[in-house]
PDB file of N, CA and C in Angstrom:
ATOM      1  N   UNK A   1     156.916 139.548 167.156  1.00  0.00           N
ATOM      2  CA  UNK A   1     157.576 140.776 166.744  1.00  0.00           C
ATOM      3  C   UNK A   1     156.920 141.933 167.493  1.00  0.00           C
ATOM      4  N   UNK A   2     157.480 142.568 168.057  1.00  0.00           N
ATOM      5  CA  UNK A   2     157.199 143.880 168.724  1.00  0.00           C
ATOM      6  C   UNK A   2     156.484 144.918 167.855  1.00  0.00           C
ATOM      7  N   UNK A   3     156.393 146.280 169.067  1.00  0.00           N
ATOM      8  CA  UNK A   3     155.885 147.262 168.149  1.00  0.00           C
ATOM      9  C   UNK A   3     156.969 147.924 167.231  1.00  0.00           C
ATOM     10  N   UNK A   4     158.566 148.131 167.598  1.00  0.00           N
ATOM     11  CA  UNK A   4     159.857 148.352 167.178  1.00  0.00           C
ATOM     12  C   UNK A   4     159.958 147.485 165.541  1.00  0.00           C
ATOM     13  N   UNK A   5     159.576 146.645 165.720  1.00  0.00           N
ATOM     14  CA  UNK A   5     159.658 145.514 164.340  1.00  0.00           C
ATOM     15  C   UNK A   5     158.957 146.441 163.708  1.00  0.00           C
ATOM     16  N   UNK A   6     157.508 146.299 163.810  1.00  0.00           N
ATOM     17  CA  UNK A   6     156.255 146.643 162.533  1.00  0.00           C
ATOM     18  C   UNK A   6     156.754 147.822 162.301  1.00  0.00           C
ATOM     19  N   UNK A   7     157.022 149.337 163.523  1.00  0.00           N
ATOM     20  CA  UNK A   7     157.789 150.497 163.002  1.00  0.00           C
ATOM     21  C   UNK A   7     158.983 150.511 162.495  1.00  0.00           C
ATOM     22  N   UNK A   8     159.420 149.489 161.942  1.00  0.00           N
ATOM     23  CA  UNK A   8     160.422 149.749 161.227  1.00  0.00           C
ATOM     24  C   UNK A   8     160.026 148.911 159.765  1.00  0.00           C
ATOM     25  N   UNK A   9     159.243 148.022 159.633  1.00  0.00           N
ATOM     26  CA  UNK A   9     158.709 147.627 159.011  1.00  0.00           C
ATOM     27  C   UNK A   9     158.098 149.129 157.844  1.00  0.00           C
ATOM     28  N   UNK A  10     157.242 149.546 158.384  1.00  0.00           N
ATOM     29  CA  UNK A  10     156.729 150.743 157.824  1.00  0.00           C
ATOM     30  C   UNK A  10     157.368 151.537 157.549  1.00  0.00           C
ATOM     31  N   UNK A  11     158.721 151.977 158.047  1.00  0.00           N
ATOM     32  CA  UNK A  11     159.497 152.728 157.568  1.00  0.00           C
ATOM     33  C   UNK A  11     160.327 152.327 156.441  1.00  0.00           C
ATOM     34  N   UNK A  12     160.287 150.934 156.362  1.00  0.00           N
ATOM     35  CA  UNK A  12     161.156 150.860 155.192  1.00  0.00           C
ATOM     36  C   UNK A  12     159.724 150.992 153.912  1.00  0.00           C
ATOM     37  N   UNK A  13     158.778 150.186 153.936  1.00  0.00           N
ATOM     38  CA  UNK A  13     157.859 150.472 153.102  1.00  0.00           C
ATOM     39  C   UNK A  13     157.976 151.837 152.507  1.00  0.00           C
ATOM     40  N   UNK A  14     157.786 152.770 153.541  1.00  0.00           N
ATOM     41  CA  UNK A  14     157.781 154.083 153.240  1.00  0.00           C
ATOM     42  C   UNK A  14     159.062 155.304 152.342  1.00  0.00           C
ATOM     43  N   UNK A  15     159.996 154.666 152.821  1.00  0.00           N
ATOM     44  CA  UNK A  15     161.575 154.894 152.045  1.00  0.00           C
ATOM     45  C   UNK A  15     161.385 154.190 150.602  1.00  0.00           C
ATOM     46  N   UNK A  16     160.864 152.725 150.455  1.00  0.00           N
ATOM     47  CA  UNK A  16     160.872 152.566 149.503  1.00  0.00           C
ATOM     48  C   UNK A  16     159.490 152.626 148.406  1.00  0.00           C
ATOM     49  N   UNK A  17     158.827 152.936 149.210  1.00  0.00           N
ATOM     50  CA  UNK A  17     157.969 154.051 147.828  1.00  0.00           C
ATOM     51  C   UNK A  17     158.237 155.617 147.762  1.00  0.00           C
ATOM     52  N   UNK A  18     158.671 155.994 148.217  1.00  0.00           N
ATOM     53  CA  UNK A  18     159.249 157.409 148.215  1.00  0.00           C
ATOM     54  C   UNK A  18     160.294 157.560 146.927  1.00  0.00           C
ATOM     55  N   UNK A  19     161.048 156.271 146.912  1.00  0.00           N
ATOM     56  CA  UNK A  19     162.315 156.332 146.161  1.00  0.00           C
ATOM     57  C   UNK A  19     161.517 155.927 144.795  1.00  0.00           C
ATOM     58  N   UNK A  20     160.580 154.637 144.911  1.00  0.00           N
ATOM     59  CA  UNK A  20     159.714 154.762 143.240  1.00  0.00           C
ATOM     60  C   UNK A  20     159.050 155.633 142.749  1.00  0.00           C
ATOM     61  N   UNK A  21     158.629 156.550 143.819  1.00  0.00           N
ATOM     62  CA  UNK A  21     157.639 157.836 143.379  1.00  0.00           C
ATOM     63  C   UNK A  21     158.165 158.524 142.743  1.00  0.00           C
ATOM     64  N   UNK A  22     159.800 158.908 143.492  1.00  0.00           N
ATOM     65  CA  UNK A  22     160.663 159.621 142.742  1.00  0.00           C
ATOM     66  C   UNK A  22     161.254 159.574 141.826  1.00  0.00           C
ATOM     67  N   UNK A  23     161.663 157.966 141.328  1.00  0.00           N
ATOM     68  CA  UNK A  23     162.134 157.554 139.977  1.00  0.00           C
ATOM     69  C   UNK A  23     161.165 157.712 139.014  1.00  0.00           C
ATOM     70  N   UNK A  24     159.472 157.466 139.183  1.00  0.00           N
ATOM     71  CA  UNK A  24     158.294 157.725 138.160  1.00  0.00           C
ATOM     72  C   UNK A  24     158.178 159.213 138.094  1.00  0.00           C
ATOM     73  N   UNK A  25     158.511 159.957 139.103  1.00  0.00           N
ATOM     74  CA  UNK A  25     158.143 161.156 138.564  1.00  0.00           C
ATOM     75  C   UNK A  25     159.271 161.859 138.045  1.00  0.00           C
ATOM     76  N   UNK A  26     160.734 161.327 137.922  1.00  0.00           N
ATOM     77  CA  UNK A  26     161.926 162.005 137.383  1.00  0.00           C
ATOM     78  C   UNK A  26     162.068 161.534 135.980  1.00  0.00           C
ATOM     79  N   UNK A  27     161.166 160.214 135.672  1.00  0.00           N
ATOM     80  CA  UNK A  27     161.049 159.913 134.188  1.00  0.00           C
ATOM     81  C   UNK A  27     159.986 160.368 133.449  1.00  0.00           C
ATOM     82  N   UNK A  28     158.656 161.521 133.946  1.00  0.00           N
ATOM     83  CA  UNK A  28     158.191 161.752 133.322  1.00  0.00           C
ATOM     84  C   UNK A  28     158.540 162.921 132.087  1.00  0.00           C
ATOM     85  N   UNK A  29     158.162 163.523 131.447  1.00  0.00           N
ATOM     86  CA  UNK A  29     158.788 164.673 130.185  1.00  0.00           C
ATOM     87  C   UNK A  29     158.869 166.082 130.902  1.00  0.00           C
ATOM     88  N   UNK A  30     157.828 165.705 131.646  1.00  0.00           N
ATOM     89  CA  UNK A  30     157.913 167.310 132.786  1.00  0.00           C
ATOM     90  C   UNK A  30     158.688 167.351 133.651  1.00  0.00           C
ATOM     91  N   UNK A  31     159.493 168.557 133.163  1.00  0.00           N
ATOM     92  CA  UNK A  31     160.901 168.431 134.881  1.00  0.00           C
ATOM     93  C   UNK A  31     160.660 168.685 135.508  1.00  0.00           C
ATOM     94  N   UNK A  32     159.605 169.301 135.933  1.00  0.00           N
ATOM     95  CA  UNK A  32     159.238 169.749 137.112  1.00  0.00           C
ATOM     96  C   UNK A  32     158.632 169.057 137.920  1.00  0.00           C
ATOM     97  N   UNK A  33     157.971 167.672 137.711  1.00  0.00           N
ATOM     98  CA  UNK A  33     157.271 166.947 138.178  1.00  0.00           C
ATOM     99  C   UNK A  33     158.956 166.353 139.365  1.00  0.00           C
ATOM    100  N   UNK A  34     159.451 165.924 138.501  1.00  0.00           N
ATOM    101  CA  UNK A  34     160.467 165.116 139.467  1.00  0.00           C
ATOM    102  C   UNK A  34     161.583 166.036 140.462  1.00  0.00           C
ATOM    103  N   UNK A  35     161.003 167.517 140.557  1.00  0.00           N
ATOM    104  CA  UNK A  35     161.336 168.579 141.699  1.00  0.00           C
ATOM    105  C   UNK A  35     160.804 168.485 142.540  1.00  0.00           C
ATOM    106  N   UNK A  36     159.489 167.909 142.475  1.00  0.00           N
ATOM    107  CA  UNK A  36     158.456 167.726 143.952  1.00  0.00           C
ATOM    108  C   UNK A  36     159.307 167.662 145.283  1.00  0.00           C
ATOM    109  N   UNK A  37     159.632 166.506 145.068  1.00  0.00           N
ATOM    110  CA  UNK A  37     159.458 165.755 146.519  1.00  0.00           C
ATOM    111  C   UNK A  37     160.557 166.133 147.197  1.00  0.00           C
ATOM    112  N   UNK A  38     162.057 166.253 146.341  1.00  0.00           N
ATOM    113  CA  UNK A  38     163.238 167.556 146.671  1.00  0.00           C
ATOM    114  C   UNK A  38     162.728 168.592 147.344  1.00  0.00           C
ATOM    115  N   UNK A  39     162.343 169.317 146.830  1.00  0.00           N
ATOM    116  CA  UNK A  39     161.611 170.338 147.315  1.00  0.00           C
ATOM    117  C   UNK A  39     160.688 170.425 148.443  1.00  0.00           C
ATOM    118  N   UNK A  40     160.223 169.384 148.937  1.00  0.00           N
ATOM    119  CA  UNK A  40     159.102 169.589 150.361  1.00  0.00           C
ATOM    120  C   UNK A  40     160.140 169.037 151.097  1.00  0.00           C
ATOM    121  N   UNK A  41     161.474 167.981 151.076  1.00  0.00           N
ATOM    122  CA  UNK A  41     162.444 167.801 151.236  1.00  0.00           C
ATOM    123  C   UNK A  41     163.139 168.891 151.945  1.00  0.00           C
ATOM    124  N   UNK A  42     163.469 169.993 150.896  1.00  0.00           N
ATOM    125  CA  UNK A  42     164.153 171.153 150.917  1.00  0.00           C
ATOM    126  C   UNK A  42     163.536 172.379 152.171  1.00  0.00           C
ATOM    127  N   UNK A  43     162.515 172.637 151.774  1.00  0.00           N
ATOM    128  CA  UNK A  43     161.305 172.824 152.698  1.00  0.00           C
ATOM    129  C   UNK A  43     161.291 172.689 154.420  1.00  0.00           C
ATOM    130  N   UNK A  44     161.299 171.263 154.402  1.00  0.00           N
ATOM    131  CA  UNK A  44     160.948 170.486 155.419  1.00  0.00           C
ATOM    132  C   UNK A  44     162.483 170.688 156.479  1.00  0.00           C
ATOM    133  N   UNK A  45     163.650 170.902 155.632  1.00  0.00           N
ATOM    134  CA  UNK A  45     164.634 170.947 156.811  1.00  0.00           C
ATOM    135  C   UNK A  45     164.762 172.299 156.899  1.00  0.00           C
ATOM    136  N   UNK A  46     164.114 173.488 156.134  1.00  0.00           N
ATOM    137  CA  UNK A  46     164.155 174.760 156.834  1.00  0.00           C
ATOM    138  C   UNK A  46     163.326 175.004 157.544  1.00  0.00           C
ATOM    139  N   UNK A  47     161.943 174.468 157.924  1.00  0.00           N
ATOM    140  CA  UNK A  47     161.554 174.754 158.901  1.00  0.00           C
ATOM    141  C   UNK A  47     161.883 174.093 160.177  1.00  0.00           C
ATOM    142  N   UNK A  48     162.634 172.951 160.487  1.00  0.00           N
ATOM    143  CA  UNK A  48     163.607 172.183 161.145  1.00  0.00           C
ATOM    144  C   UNK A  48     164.841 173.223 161.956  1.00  0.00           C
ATOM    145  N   UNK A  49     164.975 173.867 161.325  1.00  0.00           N
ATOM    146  CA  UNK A  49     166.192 174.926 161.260  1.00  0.00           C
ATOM    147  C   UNK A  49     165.614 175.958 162.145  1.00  0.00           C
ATOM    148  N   UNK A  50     164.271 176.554 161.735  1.00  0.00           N
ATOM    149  CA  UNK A  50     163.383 178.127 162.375  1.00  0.00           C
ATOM    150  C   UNK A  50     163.083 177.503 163.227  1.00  0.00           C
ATOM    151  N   UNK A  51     162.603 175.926 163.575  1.00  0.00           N
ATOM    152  CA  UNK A  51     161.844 175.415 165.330  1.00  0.00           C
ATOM    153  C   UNK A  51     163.133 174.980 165.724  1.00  0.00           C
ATOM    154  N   UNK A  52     164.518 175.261 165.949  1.00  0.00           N
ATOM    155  CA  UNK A  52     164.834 175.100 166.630  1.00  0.00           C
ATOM    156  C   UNK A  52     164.584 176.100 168.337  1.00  0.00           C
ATOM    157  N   UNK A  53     164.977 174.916 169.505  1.00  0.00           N
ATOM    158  CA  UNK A  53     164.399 175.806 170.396  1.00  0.00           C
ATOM    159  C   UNK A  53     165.158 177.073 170.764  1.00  0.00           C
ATOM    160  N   UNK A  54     164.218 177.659 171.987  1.00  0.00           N
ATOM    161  CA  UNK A  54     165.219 178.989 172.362  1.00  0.00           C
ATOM    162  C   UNK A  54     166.330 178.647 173.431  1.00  0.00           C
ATOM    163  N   UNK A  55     167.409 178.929 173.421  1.00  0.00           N
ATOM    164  CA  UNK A  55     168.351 178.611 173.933  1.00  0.00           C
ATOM    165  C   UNK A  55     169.279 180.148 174.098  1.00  0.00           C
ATOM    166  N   UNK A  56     169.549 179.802 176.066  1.00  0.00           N
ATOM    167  CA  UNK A  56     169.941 180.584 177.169  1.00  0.00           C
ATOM    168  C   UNK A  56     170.922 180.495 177.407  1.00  0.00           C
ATOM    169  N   UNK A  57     171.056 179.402 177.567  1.00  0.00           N
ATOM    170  CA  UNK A  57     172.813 178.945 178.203  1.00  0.00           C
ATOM    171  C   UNK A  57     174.030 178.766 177.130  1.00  0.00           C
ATOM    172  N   UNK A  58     173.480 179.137 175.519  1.00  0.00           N
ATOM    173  CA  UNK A  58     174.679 178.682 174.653  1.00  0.00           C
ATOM    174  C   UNK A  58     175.125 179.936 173.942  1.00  0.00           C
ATOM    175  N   UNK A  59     176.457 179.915 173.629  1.00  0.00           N
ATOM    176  CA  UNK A  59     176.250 181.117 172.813  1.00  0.00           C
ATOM    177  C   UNK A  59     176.119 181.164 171.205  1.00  0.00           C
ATOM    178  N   UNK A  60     176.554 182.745 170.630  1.00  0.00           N
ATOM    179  CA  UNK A  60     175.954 182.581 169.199  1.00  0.00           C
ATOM    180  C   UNK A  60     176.613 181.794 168.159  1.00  0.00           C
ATOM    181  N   UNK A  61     177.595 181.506 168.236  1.00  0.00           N
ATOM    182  CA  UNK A  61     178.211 180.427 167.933  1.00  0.00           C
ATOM    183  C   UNK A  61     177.734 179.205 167.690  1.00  0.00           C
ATOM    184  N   UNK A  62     177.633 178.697 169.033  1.00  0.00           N
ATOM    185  CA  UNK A  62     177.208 177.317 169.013  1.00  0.00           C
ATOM    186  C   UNK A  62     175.447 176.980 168.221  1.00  0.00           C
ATOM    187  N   UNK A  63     174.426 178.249 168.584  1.00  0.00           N
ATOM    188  CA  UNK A  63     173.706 178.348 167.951  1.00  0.00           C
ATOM    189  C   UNK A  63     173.624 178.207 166.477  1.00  0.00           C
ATOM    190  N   UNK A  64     174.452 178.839 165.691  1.00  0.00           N
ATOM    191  CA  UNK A  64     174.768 178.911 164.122  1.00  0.00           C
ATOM    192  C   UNK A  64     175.547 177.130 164.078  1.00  0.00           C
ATOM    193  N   UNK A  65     176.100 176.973 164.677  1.00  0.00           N
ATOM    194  CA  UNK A  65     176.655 175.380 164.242  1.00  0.00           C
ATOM    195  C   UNK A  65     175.881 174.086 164.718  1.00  0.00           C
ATOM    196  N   UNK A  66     174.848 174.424 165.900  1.00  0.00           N
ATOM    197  CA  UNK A  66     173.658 173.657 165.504  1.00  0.00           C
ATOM    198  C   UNK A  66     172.563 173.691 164.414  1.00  0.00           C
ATOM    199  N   UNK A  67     172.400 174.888 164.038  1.00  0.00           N
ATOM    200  CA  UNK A  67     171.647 175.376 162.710  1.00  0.00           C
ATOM    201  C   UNK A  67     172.009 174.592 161.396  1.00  0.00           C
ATOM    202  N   UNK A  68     173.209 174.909 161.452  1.00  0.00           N
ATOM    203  CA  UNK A  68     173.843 174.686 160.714  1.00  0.00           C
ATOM    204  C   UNK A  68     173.828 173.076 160.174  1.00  0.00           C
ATOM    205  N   UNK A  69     174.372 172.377 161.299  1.00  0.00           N
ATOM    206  CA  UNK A  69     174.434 171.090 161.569  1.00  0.00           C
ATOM    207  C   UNK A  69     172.927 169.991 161.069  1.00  0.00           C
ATOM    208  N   UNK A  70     171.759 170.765 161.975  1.00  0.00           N
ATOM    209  CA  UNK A  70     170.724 170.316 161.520  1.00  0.00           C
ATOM    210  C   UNK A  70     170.550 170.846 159.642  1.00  0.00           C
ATOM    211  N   UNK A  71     170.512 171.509 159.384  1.00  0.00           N
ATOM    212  CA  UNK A  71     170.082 172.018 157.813  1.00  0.00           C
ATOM    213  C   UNK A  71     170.965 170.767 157.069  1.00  0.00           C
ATOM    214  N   UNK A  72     172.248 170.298 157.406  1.00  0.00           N
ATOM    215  CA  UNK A  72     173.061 169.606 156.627  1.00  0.00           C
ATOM    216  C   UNK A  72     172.527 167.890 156.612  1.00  0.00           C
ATOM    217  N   UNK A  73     171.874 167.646 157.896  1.00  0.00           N
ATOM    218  CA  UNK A  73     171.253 166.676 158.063  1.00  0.00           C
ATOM    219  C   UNK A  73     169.874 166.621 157.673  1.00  0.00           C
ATOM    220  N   UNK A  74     169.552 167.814 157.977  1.00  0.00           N
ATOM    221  CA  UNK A  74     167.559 167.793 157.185  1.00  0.00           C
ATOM    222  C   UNK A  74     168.152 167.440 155.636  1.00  0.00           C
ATOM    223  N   UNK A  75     169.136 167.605 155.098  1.00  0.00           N
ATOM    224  CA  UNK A  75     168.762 167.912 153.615  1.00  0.00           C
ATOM    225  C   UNK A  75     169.416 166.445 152.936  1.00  0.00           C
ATOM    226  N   UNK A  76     169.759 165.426 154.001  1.00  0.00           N
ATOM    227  CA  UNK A  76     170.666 164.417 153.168  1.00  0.00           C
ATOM    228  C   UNK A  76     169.069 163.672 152.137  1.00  0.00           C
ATOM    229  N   UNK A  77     167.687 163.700 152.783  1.00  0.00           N
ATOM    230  CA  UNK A  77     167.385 162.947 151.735  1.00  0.00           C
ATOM    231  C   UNK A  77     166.849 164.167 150.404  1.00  0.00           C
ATOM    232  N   UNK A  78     166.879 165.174 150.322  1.00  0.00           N
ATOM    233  CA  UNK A  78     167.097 165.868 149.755  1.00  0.00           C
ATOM    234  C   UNK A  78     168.090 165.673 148.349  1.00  0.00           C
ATOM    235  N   UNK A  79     169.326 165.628 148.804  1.00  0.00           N
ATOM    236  CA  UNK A  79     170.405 165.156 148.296  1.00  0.00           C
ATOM    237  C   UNK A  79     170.024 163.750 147.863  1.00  0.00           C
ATOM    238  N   UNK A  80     169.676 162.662 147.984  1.00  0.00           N
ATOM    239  CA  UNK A  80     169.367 161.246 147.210  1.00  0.00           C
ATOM    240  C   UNK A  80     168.496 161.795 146.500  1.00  0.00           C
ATOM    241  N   UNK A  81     167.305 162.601 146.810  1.00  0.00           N
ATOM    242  CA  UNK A  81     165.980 162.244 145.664  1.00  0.00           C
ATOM    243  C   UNK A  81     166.804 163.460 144.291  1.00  0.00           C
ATOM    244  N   UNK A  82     167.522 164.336 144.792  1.00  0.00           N
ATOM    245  CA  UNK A  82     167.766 165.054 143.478  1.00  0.00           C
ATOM    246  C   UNK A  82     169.177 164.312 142.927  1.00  0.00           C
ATOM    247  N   UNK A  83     169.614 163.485 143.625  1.00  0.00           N
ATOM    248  CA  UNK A  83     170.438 162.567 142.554  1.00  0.00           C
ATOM    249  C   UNK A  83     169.969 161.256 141.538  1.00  0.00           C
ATOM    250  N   UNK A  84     168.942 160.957 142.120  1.00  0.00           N
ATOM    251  CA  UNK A  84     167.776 160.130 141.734  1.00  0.00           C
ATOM    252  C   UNK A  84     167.322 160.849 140.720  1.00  0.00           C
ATOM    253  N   UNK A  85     166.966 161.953 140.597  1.00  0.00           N
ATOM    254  CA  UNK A  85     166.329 162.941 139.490  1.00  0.00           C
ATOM    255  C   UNK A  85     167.350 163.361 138.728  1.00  0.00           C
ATOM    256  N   UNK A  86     168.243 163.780 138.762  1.00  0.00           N
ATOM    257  CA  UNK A  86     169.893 163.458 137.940  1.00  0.00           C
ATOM    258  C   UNK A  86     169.389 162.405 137.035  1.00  0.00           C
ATOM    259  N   UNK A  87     170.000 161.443 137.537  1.00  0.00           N
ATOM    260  CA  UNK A  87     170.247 160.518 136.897  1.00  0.00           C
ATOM    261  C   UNK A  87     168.747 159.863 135.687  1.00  0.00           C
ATOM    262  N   UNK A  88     168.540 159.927 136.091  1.00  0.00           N
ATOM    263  CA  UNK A  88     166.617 159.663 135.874  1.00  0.00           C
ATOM    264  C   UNK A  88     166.639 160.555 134.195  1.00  0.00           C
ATOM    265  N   UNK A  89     166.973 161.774 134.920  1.00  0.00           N
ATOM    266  CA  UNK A  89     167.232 162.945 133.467  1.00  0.00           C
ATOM    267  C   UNK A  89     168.177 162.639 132.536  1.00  0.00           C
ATOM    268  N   UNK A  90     169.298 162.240 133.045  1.00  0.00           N
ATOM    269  CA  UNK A  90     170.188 162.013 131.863  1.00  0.00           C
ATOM    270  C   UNK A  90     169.909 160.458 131.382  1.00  0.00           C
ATOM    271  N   UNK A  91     169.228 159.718 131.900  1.00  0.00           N
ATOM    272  CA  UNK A  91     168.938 158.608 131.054  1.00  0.00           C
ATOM    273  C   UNK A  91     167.786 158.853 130.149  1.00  0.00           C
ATOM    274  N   UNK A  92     167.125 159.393 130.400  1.00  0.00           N
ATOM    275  CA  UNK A  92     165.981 159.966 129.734  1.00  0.00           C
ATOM    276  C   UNK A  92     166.292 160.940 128.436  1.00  0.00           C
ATOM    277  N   UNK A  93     167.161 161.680 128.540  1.00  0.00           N
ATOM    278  CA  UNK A  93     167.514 162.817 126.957  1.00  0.00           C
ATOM    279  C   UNK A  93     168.898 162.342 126.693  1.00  0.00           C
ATOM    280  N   UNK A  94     169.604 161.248 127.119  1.00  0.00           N
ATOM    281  CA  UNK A  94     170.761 160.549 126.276  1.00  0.00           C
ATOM    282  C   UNK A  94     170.439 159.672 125.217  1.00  0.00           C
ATOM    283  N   UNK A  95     170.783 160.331 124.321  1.00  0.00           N
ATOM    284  CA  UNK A  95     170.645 159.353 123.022  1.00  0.00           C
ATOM    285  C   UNK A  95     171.508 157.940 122.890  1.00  0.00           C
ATOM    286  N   UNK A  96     169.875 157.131 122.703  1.00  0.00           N
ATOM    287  CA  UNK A  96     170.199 155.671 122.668  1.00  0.00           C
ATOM    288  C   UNK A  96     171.476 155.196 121.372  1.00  0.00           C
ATOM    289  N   UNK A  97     172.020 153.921 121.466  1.00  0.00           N
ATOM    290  CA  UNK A  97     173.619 153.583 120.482  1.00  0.00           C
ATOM    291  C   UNK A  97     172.601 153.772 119.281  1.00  0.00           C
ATOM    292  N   UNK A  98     171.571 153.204 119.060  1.00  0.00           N
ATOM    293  CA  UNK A  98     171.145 153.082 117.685  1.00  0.00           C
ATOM    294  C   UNK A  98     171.092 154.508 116.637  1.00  0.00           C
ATOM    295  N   UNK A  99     170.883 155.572 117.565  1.00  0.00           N
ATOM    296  CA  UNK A  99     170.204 156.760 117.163  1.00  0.00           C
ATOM    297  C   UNK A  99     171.814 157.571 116.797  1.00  0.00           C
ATOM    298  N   UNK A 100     172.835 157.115 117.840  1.00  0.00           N
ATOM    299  CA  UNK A 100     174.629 157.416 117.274  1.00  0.00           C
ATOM    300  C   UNK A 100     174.628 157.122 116.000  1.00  0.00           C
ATOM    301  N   UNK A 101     174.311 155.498 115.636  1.00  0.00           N
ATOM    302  CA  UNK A 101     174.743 154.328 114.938  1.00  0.00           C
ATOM    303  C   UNK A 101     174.126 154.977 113.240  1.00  0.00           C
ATOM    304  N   UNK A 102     173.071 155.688 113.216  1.00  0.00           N
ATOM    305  CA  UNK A 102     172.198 155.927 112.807  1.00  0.00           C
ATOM    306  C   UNK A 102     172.719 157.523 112.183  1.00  0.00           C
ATOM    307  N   UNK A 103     172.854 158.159 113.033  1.00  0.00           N
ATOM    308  CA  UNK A 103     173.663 159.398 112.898  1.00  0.00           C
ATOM    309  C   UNK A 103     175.587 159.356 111.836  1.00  0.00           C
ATOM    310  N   UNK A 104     176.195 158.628 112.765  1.00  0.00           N
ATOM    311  CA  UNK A 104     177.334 157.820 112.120  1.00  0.00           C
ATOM    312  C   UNK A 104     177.333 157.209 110.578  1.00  0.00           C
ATOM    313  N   UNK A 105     176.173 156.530 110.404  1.00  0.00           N
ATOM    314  CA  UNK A 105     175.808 155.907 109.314  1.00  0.00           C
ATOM    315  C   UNK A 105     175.876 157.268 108.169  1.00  0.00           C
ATOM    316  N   UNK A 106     175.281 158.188 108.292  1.00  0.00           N
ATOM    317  CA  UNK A 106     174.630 159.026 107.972  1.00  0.00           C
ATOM    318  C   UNK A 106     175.856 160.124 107.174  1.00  0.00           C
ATOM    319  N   UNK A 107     176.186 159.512 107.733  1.00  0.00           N
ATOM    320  CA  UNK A 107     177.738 161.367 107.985  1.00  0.00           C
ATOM    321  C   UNK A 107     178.335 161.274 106.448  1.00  0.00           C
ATOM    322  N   UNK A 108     178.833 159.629 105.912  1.00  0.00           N
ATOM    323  CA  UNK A 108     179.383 159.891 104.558  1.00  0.00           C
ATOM    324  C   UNK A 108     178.139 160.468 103.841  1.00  0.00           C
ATOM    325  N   UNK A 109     177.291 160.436 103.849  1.00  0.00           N
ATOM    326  CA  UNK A 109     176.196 160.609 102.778  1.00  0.00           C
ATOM    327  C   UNK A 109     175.867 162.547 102.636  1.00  0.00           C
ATOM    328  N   UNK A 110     176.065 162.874 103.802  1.00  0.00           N
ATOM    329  CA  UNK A 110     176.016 164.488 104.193  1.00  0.00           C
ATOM    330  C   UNK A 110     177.011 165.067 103.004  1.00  0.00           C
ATOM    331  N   UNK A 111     177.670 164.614 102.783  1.00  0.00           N
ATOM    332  CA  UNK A 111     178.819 165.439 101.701  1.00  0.00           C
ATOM    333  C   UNK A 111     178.932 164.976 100.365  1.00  0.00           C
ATOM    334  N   UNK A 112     178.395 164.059 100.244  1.00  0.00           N
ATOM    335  CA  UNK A 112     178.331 163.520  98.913  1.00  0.00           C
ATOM    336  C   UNK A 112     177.049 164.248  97.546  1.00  0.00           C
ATOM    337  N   UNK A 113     177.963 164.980  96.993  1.00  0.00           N
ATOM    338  CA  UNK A 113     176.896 165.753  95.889  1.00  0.00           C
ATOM    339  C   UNK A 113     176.724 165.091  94.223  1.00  0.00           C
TER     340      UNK A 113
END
């Protein structure tokens, strides 16, 4: 196996602890914990955006729709880890069937004097 193998090897390693980091830290009680990594995410494709180089030969146009272009692509993993954190959240403060079941149960007894 080449050097192409092992670097890709590592890259998947790396995608996929990124994605458990992000599921452990979107289930903790603190929301803010599971904003992290969105956020350096978020971060990371605006400064992507400011190094783009200086450019002579194009005009302002094309400038703003490479800008542009890159920001939409810096931010796709952006976009997974805060859907990851979505979801993460609403499984986390959705009330489990029992706690319905439980509630439901409950309801004739509320009016009964």
């Amino acid at each position: 196996m080449g050097n192409v193998g092992i670097k890709f090897i590592i890259f998947v390693l790396v995608i996929t602890a990124l994605v458990y980091l992000q599921v452990f830290l979107s289930g903790r009680k603190n929301k803010w914990l599971g904003l992290i990594l969105p956020g350096i995410f978020f971060i990371y494709s605006i400064f992507g955006v400011l190094q783009m180089g200086n450019f002579e030969n194009i005009t302002a146009g094309e400038i703003i729709l490479f800008g542009a272009m890159s920001f939409m692509t810096g931010n796709v993993p952006t976009v997974v880890l805060l859907g990851i954190y979505f979801e993460m959240r609403k499984k986390l403060y959705s009330p489990s069937r029992i706690e319905k079941m439980n509630i439901k149960d409950l309801y004739p007894y509320c009016f009964a004097i």
